[in-house]
Protein backbone atom coordinates (compact mmCIF):
# COMPACT_ATOMS: atom_id res chain seq x y z
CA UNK A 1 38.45 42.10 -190.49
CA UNK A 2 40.38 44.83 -192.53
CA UNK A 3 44.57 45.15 -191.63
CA UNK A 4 43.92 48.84 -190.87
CA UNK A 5 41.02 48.12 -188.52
CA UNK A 6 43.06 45.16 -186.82
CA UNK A 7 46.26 47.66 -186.51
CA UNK A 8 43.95 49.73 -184.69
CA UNK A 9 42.58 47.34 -182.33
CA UNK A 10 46.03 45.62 -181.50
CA UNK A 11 47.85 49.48 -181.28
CA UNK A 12 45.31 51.66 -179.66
CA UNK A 13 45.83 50.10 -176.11
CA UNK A 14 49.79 50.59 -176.19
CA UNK A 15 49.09 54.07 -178.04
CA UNK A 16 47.55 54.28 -174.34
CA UNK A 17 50.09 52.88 -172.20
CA UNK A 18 52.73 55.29 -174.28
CA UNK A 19 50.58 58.43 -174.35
CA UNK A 20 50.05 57.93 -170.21
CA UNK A 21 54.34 57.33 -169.89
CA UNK A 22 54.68 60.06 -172.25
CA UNK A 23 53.08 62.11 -169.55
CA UNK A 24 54.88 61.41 -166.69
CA UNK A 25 57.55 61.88 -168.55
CA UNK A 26 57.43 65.34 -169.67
CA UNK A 27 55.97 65.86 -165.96
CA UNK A 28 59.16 64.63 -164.84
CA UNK A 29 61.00 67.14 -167.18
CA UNK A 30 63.24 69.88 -165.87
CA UNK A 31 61.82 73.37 -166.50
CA UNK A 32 63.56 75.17 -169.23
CA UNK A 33 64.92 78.31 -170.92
CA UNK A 34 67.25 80.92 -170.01
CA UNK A 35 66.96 84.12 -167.82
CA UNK A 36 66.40 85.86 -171.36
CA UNK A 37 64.20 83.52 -172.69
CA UNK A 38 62.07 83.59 -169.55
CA UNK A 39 61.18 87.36 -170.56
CA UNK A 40 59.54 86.71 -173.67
CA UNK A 41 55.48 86.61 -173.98
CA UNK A 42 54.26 83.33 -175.17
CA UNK A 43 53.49 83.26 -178.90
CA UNK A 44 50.30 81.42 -179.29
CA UNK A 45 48.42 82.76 -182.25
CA UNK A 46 49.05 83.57 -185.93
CA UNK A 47 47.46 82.61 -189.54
CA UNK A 48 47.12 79.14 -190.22
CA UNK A 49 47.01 78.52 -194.16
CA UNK A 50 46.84 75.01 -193.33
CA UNK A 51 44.90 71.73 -193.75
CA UNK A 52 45.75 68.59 -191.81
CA UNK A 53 46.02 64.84 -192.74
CA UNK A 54 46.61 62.97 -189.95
CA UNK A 55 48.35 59.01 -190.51
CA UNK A 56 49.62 60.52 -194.04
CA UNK A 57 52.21 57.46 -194.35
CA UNK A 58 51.66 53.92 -193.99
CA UNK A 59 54.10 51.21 -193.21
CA UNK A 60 52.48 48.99 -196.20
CA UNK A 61 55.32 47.28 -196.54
CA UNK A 62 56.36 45.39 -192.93
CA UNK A 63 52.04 45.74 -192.53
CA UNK A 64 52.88 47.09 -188.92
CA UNK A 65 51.88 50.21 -186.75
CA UNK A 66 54.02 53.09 -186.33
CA UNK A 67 56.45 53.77 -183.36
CA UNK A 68 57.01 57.03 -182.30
CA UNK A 69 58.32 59.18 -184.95
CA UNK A 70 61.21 61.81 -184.83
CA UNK A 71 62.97 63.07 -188.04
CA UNK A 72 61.43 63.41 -191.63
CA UNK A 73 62.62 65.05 -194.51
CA UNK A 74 62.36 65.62 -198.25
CA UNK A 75 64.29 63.69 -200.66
CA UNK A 76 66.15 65.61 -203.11
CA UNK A 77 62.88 65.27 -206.06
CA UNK A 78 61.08 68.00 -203.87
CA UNK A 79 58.24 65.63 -203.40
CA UNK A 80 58.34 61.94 -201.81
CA UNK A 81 59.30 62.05 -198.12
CA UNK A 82 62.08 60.16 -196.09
CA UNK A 83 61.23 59.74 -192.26
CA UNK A 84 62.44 57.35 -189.32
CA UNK A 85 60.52 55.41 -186.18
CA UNK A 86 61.51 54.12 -183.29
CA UNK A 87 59.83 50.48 -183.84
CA UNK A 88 57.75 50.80 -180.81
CA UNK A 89 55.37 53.39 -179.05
CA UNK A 90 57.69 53.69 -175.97
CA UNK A 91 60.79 55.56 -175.79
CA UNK A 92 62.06 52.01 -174.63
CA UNK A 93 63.18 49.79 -175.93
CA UNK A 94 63.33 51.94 -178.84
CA UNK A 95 64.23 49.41 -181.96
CA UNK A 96 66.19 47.10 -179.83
CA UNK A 97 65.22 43.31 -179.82
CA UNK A 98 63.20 43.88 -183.46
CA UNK A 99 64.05 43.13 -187.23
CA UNK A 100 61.79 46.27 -187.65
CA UNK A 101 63.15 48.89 -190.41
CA UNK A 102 63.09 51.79 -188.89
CA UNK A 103 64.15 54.12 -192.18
CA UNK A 104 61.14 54.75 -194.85
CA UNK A 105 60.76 56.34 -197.70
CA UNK A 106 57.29 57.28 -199.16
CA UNK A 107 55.93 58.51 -202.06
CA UNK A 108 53.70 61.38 -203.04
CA UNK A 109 50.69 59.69 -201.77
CA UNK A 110 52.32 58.27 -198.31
CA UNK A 111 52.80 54.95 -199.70
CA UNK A 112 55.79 53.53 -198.93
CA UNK A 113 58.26 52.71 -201.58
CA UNK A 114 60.85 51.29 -199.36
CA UNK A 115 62.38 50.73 -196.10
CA UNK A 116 66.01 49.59 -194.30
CA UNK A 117 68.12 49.69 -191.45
CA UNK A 118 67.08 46.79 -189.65
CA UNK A 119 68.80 45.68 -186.79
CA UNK A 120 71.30 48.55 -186.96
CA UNK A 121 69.69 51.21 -184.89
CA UNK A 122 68.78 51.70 -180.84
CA UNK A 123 66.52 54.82 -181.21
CA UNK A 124 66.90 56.07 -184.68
CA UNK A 125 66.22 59.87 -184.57
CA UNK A 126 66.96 63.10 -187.29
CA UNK A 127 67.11 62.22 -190.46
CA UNK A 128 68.71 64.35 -193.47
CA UNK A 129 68.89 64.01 -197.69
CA UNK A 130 72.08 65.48 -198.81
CA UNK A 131 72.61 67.41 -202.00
CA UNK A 132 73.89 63.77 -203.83
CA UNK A 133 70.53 62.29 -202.60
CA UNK A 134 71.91 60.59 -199.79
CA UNK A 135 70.29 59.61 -196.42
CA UNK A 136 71.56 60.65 -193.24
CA UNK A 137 70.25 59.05 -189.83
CA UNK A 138 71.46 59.38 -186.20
CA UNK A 139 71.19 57.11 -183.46
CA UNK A 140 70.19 59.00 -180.31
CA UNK A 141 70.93 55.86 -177.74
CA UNK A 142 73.36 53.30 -176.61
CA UNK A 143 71.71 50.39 -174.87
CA UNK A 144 72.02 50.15 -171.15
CA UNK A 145 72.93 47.66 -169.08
CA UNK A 146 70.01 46.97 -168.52
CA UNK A 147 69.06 47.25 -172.16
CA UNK A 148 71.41 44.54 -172.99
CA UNK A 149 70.23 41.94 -169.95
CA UNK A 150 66.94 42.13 -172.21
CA UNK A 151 68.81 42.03 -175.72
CA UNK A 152 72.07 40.20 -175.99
CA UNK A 153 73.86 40.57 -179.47
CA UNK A 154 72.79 44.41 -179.54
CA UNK A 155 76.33 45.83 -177.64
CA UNK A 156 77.32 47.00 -181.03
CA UNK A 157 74.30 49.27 -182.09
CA UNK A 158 73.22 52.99 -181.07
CA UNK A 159 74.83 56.43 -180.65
CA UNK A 160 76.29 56.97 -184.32
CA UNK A 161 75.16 58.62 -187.80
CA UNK A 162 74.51 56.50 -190.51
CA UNK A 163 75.07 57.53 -193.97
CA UNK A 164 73.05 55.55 -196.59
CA UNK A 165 72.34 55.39 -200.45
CA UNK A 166 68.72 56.43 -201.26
CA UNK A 167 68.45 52.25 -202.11
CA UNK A 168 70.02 51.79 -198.51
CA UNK A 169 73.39 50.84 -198.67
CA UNK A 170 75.25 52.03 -195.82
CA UNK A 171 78.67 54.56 -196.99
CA UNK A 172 79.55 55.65 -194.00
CA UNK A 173 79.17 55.66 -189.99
CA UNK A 174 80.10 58.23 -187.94
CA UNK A 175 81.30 57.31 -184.27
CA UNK A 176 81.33 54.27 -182.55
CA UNK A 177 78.46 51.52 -182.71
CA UNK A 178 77.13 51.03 -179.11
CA UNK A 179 79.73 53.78 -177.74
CA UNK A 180 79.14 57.00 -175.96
CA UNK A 181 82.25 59.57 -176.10
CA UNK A 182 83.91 62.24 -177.64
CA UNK A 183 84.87 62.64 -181.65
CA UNK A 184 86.78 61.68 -183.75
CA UNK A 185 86.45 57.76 -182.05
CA UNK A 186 82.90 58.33 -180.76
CA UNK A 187 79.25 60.41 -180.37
CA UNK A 188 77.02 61.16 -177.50
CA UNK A 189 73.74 60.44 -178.57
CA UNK A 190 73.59 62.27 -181.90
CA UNK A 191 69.90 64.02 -182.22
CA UNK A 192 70.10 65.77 -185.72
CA UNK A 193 72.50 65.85 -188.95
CA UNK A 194 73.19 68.67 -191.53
CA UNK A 195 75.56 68.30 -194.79
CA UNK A 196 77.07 71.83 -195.98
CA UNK A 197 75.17 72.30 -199.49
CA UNK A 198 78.65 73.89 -200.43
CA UNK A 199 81.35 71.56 -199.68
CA UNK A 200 79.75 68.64 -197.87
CA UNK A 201 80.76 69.14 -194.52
CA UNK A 202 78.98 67.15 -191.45
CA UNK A 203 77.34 68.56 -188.92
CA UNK A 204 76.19 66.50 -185.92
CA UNK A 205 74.08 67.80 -182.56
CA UNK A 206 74.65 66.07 -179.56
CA UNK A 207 73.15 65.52 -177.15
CA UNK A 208 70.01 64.08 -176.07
CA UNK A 209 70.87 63.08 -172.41
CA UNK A 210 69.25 64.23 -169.43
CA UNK A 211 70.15 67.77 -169.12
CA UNK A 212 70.75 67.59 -165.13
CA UNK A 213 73.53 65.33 -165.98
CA UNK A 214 76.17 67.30 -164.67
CA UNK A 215 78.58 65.99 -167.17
CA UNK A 216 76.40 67.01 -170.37
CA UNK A 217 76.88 67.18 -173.83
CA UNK A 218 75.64 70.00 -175.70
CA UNK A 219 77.84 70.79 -178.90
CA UNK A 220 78.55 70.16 -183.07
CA UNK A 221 80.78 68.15 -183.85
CA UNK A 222 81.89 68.59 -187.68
CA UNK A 223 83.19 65.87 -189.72
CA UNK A 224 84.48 66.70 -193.80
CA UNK A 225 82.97 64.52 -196.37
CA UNK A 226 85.09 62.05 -195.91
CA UNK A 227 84.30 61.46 -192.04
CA UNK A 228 87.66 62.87 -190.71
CA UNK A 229 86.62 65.12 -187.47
CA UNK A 230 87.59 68.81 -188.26
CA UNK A 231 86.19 70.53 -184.88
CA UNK A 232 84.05 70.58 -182.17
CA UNK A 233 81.06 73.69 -181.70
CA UNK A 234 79.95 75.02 -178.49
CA UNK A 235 79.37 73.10 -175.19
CA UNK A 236 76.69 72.60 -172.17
CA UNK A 237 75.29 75.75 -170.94
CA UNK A 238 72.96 78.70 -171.47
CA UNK A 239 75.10 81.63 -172.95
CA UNK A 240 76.07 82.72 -176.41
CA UNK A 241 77.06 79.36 -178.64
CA UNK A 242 75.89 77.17 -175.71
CA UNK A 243 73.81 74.41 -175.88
CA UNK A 244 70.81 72.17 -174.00
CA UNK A 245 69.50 69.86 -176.31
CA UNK A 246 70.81 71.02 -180.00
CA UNK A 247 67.95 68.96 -181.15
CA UNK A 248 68.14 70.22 -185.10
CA UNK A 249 70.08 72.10 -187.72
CA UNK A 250 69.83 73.74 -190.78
CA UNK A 251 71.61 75.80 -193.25
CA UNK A 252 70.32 79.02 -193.68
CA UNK A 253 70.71 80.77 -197.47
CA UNK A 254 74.02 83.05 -196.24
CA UNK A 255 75.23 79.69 -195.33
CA UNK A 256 75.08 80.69 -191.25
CA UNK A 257 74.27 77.52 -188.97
CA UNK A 258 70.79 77.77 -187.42
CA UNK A 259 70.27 75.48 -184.12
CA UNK A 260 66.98 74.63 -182.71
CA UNK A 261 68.25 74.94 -178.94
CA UNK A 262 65.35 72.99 -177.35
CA UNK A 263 65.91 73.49 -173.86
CA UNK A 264 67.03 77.02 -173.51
CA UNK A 265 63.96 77.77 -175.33
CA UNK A 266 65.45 79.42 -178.64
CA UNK A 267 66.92 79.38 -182.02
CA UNK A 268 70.72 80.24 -182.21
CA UNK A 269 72.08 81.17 -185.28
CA UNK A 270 75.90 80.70 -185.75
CA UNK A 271 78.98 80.81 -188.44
CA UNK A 272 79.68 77.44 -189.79
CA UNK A 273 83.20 78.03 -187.23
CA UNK A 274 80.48 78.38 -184.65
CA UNK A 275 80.88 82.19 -183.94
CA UNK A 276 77.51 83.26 -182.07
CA UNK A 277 75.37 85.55 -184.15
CA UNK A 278 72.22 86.02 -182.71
CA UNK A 279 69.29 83.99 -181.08
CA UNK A 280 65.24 84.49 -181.47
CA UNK A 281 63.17 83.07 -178.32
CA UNK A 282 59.56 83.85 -179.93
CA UNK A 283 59.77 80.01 -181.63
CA UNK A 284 59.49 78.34 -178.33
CA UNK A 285 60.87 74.52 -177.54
CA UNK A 286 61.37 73.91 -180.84
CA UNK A 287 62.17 70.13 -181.52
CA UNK A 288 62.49 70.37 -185.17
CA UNK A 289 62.89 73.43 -187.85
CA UNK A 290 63.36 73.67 -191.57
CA UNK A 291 63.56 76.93 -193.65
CA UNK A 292 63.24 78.19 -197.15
CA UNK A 293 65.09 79.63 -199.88
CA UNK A 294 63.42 82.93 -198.44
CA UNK A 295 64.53 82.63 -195.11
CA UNK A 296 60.99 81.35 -193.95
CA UNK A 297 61.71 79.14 -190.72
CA UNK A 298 59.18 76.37 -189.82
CA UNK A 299 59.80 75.52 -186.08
CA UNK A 300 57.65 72.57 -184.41
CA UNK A 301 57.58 72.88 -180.62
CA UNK A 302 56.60 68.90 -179.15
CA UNK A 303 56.90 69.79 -175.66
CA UNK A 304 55.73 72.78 -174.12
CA UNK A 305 53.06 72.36 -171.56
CA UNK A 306 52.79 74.73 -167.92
CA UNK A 307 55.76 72.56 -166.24
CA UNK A 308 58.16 73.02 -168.70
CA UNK A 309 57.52 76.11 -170.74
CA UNK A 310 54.76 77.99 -168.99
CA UNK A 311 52.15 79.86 -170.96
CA UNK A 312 53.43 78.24 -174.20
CA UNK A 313 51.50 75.89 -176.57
CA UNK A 314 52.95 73.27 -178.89
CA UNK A 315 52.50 73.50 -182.08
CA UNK A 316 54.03 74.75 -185.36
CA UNK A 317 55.74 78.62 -185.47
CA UNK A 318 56.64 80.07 -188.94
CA UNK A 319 58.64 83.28 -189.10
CA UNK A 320 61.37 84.84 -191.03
CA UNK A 321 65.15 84.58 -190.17
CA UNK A 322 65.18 88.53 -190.58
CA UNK A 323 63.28 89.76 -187.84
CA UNK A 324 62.39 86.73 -185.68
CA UNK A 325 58.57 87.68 -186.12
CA UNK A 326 56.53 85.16 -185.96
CA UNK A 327 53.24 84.93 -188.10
CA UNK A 328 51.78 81.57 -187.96
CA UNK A 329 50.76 79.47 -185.56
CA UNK A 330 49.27 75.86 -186.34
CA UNK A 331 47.60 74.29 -182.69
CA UNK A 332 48.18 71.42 -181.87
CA UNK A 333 46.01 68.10 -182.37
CA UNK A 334 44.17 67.24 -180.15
CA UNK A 335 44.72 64.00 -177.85
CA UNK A 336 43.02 61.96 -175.41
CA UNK A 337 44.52 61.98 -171.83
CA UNK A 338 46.79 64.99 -173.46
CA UNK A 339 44.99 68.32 -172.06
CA UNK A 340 48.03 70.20 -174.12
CA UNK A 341 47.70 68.64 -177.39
CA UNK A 342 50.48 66.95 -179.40
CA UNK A 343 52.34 67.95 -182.12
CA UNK A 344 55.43 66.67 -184.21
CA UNK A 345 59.36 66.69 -183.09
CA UNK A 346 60.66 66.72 -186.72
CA UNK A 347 59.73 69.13 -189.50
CA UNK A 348 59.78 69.45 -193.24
CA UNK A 349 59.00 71.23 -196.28
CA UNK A 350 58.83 69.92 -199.86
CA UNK A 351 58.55 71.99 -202.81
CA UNK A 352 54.92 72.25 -203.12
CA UNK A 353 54.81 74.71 -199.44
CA UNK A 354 53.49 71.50 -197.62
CA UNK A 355 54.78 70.50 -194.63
CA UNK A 356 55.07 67.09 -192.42
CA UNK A 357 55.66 66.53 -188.99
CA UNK A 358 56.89 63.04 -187.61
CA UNK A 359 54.76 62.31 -184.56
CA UNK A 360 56.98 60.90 -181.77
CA UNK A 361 53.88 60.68 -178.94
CA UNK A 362 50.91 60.21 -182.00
CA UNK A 363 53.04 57.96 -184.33
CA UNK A 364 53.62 58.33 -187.74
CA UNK A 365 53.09 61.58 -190.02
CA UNK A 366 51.08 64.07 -190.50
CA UNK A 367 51.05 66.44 -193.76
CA UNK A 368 49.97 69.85 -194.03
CA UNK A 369 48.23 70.89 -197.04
CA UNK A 370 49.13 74.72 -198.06
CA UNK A 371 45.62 76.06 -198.50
């Protein structure tokens, strides 16, 4: 029997079991957006230039099937891609219990050329490729109690950003291993991590707790280059410069902050002080974004079904930073026991116009091939 057919025949049932807790899940999910948000007609429909390769990477070198998949991105070449998994198909228990590197780098073919960060993670989440080459990788958990009846020994893992050489050495961590709390000493679940091309600053989202937690998280927090906490952004709520769910960030090319606001339903872009500029609401949930020397924004929306964001497909919205128009719209795929399609959380471009999603409810990536 061939590895790839046996991967498929040990992975397909818990590929199953996830997709089916993946669904109650996002059943289970607090209806989102904003009053203004709410207003907008659903953008379902655009050119799609696109050709899709589903399973583009493979994990040839631990020989074991994806877990769900949330950041990617594009090393500083242009071409070979950096993403993260989870270690297993569930969101628990995430990479806890496993010797699994959950950090990979492939090259232009999806091979992979290497992997790290073994042992070190909970539920590794965005990744990012500074301007030195770099690797940048949060941690978007803390193990539970419960977590750590299950796993002893892992107390000192999750909610953090990892900063690693492109050969994986780690240079720098960025809260407090196994710790939930407030900069300088500590994170809240860190979902996504942006370097200033200009001096190196840090920026870090948080969070990605339940948003009826009525003590939530939802700010930046902005470190120098050297890790030394400079300032907090923004807090919980659903104004101007609030936040539910930051869930990504990117520079934009007048150096403004753009935040993928997931649960209010928009795209807020801000100074790098965090002074509110505007917001677009015709990119949907958008999990992950990415955007061009031209001001081109790529949005990927994972989530949007009839409970949560009525009238809304997932799927991937490309506009332009000027006007907020959007004129593409890639569907979903489609999914067994998933009436709405999936589609990636995390987004990227590489210098070619291709893009890649990293499939957190289908695994792995998928590439899109600019027509």
């Amino acid at each position: 029997m061939s590895t790839s057919r046996f991967v498929r025949l040990w992975f397909t049932p818990l590929l199953i079991v996830y997709v089916l807790l993946r669904g109650v899940g996002v059943q289970g999910q607090q209806r989102g957006g904003t009053p203004q948000t709410d207003k907008v007609q659903p953008v379902n429909s655009g050119s799609n230039p696109y050709r899709v390769i589903r399973d583009w990477a493979q994990l040839n070198l631990e020989g074991r099937p994806w877990g769900g998949s949330n950041g990617v991105a594009i090393d500083r070449d242009g071409k070979t891609v950096w993403a993260t998994d989870r270690c297993s198909p569930g969101t628990t228990p995430g990479c806890l219990g496993t010797k699994a590197n959950p950090v990979h780098h492939f090259d232009e073919s999806g091979k992979e050329i290497r992997s790290f960060g073994g042992r070190m993670f909970v539920w590794p989440h965005g990744i990012h490729v500074d301007r030195d080459g770099n690797v940048w990788v949060t941690d978007a958990r803390a193990p539970s109690a419960d977590d750590l009846k299950k796993f002893s020994g892992e107390q000192n893992n999750g909610s953090v950003v990892v900063k690693f050489s492109s050969e994986g050495k780690v240079l720098m961590t960025l809260g407090t291993p196994g710790v939930r709390g407030n900069p300088p000493d500590a994170l809240t679940d860190p979902t996504d991590i942006v370097t200033d091309p200009r001096n190196g600053d840090v920026y870090v989202a948080e969070s990605h707790t339940d948003v009826t937690d009525p003590n939530l998280i939802g700010r930046i927090s902005v470190f120098d280059r050297t890790g030394k906490f400079l300032r907090a952004i923004g807090h919980a709520g659903t104004g101007p410069g609030e936040f539910r769910t930051p869930h990504a960030l990117e520079f934009d090319s007048q150096g403004r902050l753009v935040v993928a606001d997931r649960h209010n339903h928009r795209i807020q872009i801000l100074t790098k002080d965090g002074k509110f500029v505007r917001e677009y609401d015709n990119f949907s949930r958008t999990s992950g974004l990415v955007i061009d020397k031209n001001d081109v924004i790529y949005t990927s929306d994972s989530e949007s079904n009839e409970k949560v964001h009525s009238g809304w497909q997932r799927g991937i919205r490309v506009g332009s930073l000027k006007d907020g128009k959007v004129t593409t719209f890639v569907p979903p795929h489609k999914a067994d026991r998933l009436p709405e399609g999936a589609m990636g959380e995390g987004i990227a471009l590489d210098a070619a116009g291709n893009l890649y999603t990293a499939e957190a409810t289908l695994m792995g990536v998928t590439k899109y091939i600019k027509k």
